[in-house]
PDB file of N, CA and C in Angstrom:
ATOM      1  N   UNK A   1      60.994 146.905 135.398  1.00  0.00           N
ATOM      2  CA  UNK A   1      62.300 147.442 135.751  1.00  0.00           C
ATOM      3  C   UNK A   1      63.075 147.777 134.486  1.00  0.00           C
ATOM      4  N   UNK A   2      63.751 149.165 134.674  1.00  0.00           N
ATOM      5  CA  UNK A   2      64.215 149.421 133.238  1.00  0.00           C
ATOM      6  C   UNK A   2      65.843 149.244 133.422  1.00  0.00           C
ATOM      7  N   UNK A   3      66.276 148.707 132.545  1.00  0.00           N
ATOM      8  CA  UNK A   3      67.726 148.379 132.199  1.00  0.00           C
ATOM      9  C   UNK A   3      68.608 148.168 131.090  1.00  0.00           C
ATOM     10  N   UNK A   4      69.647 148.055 130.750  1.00  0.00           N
ATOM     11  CA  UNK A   4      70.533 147.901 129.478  1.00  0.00           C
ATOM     12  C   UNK A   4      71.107 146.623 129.680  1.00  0.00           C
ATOM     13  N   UNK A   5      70.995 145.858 128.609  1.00  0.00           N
ATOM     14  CA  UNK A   5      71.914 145.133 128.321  1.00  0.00           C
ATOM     15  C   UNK A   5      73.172 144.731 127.205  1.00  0.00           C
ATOM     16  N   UNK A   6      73.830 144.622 127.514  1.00  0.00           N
ATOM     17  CA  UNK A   6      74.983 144.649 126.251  1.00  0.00           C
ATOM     18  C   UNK A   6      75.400 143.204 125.693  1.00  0.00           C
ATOM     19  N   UNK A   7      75.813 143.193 124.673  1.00  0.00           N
ATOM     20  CA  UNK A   7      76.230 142.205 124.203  1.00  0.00           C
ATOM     21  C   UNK A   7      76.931 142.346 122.729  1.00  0.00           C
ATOM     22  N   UNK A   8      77.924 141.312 122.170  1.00  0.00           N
ATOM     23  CA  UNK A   8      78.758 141.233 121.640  1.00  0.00           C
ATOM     24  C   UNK A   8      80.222 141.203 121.719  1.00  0.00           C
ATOM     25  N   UNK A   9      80.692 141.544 122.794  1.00  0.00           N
ATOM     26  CA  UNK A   9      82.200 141.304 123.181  1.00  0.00           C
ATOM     27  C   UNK A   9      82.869 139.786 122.729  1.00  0.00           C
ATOM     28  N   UNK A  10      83.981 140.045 122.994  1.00  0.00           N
ATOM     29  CA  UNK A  10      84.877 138.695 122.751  1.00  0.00           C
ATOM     30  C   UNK A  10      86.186 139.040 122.019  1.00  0.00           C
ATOM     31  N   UNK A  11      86.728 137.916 122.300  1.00  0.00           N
ATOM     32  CA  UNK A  11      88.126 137.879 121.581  1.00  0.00           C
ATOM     33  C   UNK A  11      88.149 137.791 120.283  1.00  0.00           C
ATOM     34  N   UNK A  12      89.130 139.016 119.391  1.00  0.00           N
ATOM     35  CA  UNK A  12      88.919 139.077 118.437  1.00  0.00           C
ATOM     36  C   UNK A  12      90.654 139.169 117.803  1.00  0.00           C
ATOM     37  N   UNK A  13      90.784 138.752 116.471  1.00  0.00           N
ATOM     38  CA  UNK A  13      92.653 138.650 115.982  1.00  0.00           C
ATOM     39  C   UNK A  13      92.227 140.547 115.728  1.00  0.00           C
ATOM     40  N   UNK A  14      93.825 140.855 115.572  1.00  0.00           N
ATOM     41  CA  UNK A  14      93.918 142.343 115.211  1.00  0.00           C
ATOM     42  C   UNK A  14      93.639 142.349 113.709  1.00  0.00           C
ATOM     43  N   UNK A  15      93.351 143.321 113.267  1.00  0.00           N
ATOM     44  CA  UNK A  15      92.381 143.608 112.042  1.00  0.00           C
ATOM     45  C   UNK A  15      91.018 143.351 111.943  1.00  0.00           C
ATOM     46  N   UNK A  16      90.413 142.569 112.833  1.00  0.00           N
ATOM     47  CA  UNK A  16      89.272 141.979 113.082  1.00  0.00           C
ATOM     48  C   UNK A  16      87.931 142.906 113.250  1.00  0.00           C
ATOM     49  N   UNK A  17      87.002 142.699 113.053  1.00  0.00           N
ATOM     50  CA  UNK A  17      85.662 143.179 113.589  1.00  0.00           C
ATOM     51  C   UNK A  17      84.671 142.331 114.606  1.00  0.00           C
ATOM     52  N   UNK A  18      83.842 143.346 115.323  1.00  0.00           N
ATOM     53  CA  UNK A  18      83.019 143.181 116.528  1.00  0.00           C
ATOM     54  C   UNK A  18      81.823 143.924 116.136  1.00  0.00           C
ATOM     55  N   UNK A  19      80.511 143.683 116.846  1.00  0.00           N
ATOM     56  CA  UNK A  19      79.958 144.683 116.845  1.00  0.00           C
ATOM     57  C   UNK A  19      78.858 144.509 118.458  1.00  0.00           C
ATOM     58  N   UNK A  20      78.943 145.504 119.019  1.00  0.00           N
ATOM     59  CA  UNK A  20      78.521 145.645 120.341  1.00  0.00           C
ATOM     60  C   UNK A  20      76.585 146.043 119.861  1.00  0.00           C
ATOM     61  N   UNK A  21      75.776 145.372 120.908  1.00  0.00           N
ATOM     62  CA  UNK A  21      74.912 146.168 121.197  1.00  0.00           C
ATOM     63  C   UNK A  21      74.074 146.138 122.737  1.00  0.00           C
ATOM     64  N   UNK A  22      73.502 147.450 122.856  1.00  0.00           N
ATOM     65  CA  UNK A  22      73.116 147.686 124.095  1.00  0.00           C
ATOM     66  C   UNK A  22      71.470 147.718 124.063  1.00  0.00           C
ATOM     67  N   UNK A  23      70.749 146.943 124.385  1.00  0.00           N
ATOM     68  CA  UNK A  23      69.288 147.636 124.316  1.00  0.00           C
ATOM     69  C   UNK A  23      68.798 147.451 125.995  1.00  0.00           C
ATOM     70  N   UNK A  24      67.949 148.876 125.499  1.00  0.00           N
ATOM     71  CA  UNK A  24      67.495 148.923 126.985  1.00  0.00           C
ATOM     72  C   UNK A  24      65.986 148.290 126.714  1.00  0.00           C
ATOM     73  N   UNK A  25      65.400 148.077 127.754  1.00  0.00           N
ATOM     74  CA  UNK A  25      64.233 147.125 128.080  1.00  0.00           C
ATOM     75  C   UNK A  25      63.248 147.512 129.011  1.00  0.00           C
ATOM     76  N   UNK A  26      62.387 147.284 129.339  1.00  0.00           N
ATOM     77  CA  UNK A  26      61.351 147.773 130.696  1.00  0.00           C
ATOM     78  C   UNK A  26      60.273 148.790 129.932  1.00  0.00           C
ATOM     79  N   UNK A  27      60.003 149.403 131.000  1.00  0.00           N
ATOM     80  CA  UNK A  27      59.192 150.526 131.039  1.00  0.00           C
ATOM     81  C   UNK A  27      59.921 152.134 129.942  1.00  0.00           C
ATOM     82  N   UNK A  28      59.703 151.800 128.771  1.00  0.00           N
ATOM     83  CA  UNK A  28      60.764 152.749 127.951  1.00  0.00           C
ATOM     84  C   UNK A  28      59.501 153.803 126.784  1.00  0.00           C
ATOM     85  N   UNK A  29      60.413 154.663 127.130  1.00  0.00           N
ATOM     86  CA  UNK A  29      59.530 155.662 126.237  1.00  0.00           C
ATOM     87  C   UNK A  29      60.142 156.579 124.807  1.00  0.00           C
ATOM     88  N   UNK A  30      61.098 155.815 124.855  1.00  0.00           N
ATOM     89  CA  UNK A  30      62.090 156.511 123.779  1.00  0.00           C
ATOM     90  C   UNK A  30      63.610 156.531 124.092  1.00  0.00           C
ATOM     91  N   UNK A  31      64.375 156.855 123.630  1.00  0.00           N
ATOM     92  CA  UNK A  31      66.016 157.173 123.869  1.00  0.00           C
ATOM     93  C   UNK A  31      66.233 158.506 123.182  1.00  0.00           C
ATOM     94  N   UNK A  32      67.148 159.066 124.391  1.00  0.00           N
ATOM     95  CA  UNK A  32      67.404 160.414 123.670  1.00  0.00           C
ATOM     96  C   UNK A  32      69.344 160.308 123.284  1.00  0.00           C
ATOM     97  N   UNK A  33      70.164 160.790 123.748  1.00  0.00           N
ATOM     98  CA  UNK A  33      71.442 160.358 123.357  1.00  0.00           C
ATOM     99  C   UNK A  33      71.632 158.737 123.762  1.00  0.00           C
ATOM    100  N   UNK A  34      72.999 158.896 123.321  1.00  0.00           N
ATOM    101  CA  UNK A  34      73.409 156.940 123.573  1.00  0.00           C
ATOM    102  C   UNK A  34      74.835 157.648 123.596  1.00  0.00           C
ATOM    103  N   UNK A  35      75.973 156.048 123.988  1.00  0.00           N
ATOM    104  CA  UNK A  35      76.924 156.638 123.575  1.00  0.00           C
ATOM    105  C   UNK A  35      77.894 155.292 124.461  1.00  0.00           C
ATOM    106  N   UNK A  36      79.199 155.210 123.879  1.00  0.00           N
ATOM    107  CA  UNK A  36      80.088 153.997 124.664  1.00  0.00           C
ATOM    108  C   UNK A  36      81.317 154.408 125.075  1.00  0.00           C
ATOM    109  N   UNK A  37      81.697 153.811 126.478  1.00  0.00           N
ATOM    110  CA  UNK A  37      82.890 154.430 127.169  1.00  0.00           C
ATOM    111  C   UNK A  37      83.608 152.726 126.930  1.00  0.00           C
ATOM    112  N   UNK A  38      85.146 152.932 127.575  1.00  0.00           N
ATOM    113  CA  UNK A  38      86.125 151.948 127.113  1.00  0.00           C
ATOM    114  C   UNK A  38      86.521 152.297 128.481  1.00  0.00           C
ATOM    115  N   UNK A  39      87.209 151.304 129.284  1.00  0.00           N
ATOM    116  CA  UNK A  39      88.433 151.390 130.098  1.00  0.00           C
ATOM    117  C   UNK A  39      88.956 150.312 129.662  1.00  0.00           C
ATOM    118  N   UNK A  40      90.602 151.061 130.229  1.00  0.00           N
ATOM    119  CA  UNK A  40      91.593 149.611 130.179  1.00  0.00           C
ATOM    120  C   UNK A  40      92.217 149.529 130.949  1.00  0.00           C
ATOM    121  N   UNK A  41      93.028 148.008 131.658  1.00  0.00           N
ATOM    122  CA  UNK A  41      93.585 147.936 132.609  1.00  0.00           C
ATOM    123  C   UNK A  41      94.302 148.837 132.741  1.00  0.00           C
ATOM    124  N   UNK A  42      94.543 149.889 133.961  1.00  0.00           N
ATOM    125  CA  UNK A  42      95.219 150.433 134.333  1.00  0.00           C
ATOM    126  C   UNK A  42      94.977 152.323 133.995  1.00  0.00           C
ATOM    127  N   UNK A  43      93.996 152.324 132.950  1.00  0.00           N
ATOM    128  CA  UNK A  43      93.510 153.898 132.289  1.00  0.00           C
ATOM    129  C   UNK A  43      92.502 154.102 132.679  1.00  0.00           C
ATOM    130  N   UNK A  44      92.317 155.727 132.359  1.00  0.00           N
ATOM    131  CA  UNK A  44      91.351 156.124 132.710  1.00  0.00           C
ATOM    132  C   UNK A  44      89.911 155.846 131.920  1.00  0.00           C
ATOM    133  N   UNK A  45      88.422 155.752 132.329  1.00  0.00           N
ATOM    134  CA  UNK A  45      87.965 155.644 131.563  1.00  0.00           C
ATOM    135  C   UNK A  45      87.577 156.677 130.330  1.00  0.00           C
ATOM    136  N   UNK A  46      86.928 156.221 128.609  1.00  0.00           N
ATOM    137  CA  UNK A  46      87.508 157.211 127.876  1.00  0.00           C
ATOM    138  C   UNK A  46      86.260 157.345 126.896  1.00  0.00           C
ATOM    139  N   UNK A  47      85.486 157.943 126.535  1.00  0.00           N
ATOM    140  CA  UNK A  47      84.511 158.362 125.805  1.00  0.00           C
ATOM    141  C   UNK A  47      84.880 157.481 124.307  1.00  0.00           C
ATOM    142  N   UNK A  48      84.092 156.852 123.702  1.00  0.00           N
ATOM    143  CA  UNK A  48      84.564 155.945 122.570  1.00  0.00           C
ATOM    144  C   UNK A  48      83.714 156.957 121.376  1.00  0.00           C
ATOM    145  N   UNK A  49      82.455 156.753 122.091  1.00  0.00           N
ATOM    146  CA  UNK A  49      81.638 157.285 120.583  1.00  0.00           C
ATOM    147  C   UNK A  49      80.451 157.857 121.111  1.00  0.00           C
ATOM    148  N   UNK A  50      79.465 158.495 120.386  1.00  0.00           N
ATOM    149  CA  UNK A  50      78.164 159.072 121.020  1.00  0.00           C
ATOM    150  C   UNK A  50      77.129 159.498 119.538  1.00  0.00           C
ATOM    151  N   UNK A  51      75.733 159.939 120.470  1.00  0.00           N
ATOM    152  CA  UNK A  51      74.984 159.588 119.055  1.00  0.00           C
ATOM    153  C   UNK A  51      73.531 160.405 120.088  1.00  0.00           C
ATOM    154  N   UNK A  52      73.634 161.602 118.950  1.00  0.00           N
ATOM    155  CA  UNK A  52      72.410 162.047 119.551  1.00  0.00           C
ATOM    156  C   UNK A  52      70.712 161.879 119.203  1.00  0.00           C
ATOM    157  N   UNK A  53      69.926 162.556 119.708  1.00  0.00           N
ATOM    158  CA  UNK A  53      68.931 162.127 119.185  1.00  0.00           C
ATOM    159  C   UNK A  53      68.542 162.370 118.303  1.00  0.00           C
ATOM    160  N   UNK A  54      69.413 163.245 117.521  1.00  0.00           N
ATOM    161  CA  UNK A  54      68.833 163.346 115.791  1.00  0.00           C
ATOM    162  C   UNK A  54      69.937 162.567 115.214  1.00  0.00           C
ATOM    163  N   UNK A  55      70.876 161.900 115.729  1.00  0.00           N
ATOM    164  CA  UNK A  55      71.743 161.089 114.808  1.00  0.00           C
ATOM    165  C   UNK A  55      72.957 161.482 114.487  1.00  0.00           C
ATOM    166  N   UNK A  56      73.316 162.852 115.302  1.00  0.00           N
ATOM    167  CA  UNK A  56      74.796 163.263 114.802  1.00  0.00           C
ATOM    168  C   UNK A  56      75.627 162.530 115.970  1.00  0.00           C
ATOM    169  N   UNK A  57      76.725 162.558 115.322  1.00  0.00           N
ATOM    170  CA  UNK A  57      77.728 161.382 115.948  1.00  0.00           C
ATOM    171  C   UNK A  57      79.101 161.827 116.501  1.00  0.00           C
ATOM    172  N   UNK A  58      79.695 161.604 117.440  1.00  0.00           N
ATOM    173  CA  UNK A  58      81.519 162.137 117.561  1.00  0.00           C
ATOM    174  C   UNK A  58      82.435 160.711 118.052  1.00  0.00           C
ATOM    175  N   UNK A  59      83.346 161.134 117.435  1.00  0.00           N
ATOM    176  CA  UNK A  59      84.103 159.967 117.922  1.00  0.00           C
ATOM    177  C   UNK A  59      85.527 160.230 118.718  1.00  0.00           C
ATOM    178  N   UNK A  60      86.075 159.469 119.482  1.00  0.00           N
ATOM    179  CA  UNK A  60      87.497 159.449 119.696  1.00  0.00           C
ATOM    180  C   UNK A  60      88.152 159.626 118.797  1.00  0.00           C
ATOM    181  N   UNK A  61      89.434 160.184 118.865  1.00  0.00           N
ATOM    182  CA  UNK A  61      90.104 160.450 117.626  1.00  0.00           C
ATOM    183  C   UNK A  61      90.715 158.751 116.953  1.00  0.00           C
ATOM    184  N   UNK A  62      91.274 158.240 118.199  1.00  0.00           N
ATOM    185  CA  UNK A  62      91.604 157.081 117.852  1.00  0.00           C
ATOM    186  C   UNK A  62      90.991 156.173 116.935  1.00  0.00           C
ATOM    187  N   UNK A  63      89.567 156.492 117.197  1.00  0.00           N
ATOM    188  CA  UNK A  63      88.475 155.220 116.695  1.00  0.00           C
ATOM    189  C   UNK A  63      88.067 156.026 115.564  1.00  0.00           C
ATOM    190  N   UNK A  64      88.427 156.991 114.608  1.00  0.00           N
ATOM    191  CA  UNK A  64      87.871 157.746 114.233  1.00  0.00           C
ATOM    192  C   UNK A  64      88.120 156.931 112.260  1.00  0.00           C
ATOM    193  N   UNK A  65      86.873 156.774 111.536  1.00  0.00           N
ATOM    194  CA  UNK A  65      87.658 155.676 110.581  1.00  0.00           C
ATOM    195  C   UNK A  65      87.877 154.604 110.604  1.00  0.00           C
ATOM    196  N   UNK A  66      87.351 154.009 111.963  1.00  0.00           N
ATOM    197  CA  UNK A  66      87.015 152.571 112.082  1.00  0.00           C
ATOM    198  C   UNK A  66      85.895 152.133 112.815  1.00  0.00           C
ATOM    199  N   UNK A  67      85.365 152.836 113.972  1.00  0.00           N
ATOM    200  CA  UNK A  67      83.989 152.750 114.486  1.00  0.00           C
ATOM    201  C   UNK A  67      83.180 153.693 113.885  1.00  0.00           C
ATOM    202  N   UNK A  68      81.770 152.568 114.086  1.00  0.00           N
ATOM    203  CA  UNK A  68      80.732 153.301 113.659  1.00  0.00           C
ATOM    204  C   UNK A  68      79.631 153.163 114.848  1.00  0.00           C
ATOM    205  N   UNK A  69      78.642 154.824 115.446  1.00  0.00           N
ATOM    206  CA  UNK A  69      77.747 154.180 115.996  1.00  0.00           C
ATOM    207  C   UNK A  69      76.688 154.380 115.660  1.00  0.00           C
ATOM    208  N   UNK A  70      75.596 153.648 115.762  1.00  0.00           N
ATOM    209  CA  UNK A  70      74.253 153.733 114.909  1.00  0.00           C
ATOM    210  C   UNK A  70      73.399 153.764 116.060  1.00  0.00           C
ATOM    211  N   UNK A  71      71.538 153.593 115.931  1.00  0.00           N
ATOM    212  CA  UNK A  71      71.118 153.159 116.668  1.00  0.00           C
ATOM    213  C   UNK A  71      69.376 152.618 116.142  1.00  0.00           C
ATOM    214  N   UNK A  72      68.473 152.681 116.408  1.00  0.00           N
ATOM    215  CA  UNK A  72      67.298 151.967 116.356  1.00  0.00           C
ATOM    216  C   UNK A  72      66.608 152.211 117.137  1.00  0.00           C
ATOM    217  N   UNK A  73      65.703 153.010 117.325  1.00  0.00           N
ATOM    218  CA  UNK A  73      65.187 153.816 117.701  1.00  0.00           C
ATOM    219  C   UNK A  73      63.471 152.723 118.230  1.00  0.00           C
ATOM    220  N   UNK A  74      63.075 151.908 117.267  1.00  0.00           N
ATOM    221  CA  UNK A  74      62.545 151.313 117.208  1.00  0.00           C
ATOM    222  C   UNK A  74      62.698 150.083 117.820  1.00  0.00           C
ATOM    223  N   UNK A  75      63.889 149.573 118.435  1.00  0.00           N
ATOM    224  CA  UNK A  75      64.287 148.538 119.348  1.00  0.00           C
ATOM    225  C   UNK A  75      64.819 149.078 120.459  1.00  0.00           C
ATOM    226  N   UNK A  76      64.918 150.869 120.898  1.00  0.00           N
ATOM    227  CA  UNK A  76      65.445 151.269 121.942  1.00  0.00           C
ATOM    228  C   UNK A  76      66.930 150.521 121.670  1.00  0.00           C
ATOM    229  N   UNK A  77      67.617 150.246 121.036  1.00  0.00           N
ATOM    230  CA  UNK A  77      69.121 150.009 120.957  1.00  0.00           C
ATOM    231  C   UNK A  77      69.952 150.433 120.448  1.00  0.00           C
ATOM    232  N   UNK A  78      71.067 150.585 121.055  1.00  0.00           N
ATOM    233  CA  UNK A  78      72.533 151.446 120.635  1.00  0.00           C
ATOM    234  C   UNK A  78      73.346 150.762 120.105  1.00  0.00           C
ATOM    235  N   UNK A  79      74.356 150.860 118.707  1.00  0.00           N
ATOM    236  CA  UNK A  79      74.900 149.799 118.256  1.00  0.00           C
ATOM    237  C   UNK A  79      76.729 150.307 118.370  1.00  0.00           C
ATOM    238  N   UNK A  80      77.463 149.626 118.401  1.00  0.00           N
ATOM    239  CA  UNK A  80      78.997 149.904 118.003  1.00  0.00           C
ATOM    240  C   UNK A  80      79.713 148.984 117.047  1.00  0.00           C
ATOM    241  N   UNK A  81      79.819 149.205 115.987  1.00  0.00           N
ATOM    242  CA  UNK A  81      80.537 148.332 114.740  1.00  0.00           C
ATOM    243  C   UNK A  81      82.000 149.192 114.781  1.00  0.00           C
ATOM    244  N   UNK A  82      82.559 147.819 115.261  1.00  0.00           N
ATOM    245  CA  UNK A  82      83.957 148.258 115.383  1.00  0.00           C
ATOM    246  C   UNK A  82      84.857 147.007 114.358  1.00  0.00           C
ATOM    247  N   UNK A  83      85.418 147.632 113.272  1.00  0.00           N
ATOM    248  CA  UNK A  83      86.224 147.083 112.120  1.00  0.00           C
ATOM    249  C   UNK A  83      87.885 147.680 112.726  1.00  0.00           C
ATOM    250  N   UNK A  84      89.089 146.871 111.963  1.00  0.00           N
ATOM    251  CA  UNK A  84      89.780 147.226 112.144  1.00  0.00           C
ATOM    252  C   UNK A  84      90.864 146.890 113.276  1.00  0.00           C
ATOM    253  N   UNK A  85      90.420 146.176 114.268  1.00  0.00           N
ATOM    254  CA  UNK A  85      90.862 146.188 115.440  1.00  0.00           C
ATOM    255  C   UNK A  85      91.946 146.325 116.456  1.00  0.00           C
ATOM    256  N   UNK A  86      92.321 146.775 116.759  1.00  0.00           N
ATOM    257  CA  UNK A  86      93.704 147.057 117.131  1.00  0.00           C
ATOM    258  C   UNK A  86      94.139 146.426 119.026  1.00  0.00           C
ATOM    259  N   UNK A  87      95.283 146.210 119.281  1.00  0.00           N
ATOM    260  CA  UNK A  87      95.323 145.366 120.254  1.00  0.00           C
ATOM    261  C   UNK A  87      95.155 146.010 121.863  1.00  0.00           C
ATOM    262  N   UNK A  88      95.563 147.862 120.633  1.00  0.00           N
ATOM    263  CA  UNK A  88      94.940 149.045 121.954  1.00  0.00           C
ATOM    264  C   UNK A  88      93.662 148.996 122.250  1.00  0.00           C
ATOM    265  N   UNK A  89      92.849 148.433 121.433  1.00  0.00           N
ATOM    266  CA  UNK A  89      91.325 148.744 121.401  1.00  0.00           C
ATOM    267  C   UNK A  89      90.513 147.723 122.609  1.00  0.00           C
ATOM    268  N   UNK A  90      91.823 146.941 122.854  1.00  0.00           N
ATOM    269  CA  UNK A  90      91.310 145.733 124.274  1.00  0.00           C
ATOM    270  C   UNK A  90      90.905 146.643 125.443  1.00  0.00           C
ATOM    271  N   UNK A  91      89.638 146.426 126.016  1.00  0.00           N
ATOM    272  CA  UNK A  91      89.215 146.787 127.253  1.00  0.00           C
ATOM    273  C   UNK A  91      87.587 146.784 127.458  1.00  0.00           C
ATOM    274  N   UNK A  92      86.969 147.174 128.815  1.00  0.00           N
ATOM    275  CA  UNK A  92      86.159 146.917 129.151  1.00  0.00           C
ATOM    276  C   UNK A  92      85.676 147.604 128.329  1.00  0.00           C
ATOM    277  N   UNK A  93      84.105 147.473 127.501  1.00  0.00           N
ATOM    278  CA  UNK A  93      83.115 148.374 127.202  1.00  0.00           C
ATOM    279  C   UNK A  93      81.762 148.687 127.739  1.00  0.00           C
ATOM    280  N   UNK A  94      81.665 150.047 128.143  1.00  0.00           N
ATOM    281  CA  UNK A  94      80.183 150.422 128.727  1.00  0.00           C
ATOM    282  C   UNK A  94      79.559 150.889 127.548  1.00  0.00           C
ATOM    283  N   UNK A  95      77.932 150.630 127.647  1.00  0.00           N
ATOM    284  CA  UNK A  95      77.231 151.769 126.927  1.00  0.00           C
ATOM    285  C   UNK A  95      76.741 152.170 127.936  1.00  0.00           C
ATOM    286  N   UNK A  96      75.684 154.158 127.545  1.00  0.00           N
ATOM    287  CA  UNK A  96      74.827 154.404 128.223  1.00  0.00           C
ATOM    288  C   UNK A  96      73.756 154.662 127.485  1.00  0.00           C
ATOM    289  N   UNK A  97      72.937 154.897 128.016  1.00  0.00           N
ATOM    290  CA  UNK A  97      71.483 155.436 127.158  1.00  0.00           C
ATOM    291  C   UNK A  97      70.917 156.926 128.117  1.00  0.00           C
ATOM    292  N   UNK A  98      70.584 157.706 127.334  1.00  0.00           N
ATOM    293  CA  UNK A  98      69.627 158.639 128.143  1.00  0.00           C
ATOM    294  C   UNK A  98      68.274 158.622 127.737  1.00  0.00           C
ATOM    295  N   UNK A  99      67.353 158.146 128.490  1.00  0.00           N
ATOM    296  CA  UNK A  99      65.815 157.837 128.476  1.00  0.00           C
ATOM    297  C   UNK A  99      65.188 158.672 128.609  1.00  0.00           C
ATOM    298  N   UNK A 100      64.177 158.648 127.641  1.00  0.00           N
ATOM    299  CA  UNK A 100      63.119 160.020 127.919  1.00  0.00           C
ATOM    300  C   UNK A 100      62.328 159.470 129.096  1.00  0.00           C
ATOM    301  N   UNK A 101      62.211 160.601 129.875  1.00  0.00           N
ATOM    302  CA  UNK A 101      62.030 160.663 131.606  1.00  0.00           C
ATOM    303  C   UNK A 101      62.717 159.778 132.195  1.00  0.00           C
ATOM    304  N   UNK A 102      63.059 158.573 131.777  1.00  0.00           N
ATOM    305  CA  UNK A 102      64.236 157.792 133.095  1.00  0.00           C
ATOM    306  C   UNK A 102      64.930 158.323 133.434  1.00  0.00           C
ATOM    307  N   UNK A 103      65.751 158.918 132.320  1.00  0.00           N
ATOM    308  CA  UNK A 103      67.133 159.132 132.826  1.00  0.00           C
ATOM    309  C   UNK A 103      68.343 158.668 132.424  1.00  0.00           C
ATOM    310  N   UNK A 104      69.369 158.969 132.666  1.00  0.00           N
ATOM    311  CA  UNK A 104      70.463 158.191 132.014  1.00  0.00           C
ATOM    312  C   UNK A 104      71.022 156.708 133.023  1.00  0.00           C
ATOM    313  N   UNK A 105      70.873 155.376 132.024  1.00  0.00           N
ATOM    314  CA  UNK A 105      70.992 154.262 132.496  1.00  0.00           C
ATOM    315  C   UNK A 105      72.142 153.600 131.641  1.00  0.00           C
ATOM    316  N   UNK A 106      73.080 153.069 132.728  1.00  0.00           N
ATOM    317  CA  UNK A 106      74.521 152.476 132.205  1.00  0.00           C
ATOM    318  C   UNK A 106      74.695 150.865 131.562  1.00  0.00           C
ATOM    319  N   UNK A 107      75.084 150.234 130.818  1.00  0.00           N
ATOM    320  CA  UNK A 107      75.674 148.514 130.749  1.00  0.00           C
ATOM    321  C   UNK A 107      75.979 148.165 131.664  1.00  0.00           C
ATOM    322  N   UNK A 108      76.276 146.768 131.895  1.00  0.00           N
ATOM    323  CA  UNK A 108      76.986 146.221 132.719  1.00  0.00           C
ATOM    324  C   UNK A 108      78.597 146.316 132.237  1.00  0.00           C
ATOM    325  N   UNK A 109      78.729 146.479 131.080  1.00  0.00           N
ATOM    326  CA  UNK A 109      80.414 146.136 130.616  1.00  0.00           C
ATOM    327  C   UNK A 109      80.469 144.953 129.935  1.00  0.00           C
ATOM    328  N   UNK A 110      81.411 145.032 128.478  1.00  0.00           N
ATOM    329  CA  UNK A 110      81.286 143.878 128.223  1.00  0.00           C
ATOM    330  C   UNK A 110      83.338 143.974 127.298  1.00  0.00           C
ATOM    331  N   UNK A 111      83.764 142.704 127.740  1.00  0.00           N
ATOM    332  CA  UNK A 111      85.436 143.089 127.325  1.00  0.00           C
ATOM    333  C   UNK A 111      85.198 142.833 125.670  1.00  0.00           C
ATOM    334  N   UNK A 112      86.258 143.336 125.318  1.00  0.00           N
ATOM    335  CA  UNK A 112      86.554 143.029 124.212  1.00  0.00           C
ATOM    336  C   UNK A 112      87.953 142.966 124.233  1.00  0.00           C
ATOM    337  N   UNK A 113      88.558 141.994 123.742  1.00  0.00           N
ATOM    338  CA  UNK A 113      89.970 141.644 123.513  1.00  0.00           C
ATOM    339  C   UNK A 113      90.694 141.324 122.207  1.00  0.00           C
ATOM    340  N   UNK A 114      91.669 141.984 121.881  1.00  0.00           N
ATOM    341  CA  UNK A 114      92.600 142.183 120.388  1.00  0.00           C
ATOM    342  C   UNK A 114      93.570 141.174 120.560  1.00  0.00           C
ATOM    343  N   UNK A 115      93.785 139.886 120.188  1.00  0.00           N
ATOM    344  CA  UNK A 115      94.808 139.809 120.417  1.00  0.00           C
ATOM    345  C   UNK A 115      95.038 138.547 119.172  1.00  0.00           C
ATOM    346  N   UNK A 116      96.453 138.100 118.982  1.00  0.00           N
ATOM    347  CA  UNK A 116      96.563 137.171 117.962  1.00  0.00           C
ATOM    348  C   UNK A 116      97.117 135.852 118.233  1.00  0.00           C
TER     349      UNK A 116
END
């Protein structure tokens, strides 16, 4: 069974760093894009970062200068190094992955919280 899992969330002081990762698992034949969405109580959800399969990258403007996303190609995993932290930056985080022939497969969500 193929799936993502995420990990790294938690409460973090403002200025702080995190770093998220997602690897998918199962029956896998590669990853083609990746990429992490944010909601927050009460917003819409919001495109954080993305990462294609040759490695070019876009970011939110917000996050732009403080996240970084990478990935590993070789562990099927998507990474988010987030420095800086800000108390806006609190909310749920998804990754996704797009799998060669799976398909595109989502996280479960994992919070991350700014606070002091």
């Amino acid at each position: 069974q193929t799936q993502l899992v995420e990990s790294g969330g938690g409460l973090v002081q403002p200025g702080g760093s995190l770093r998220l990762s997602c690897a998918a698992s199962g029956s896998i034949f590669g990853m083609k894009a990746g990429g992490w969405y944010r909601q927050a109580p009460g917003k819409q959800r919001e495109l954080v970062a993305a990462i294609t399969s040759s490695g070019s990258t876009n970011y939110a403007d917000s996050v732009k200068g403080r996240f970084a996303i990478s990935r590993d190609n070789a562990k099927n995993t998507v990474y988010l190094q987030m420095n800086s932290l800000k108390p806006e930056d609190t909310a749920v985080y998804y990754c996704y992955v797009d799998l060669i022939i799976r398909g595109v497969y989502w996280g479960q969500g994992t919070q991350v919280t700014v606070s002091s």
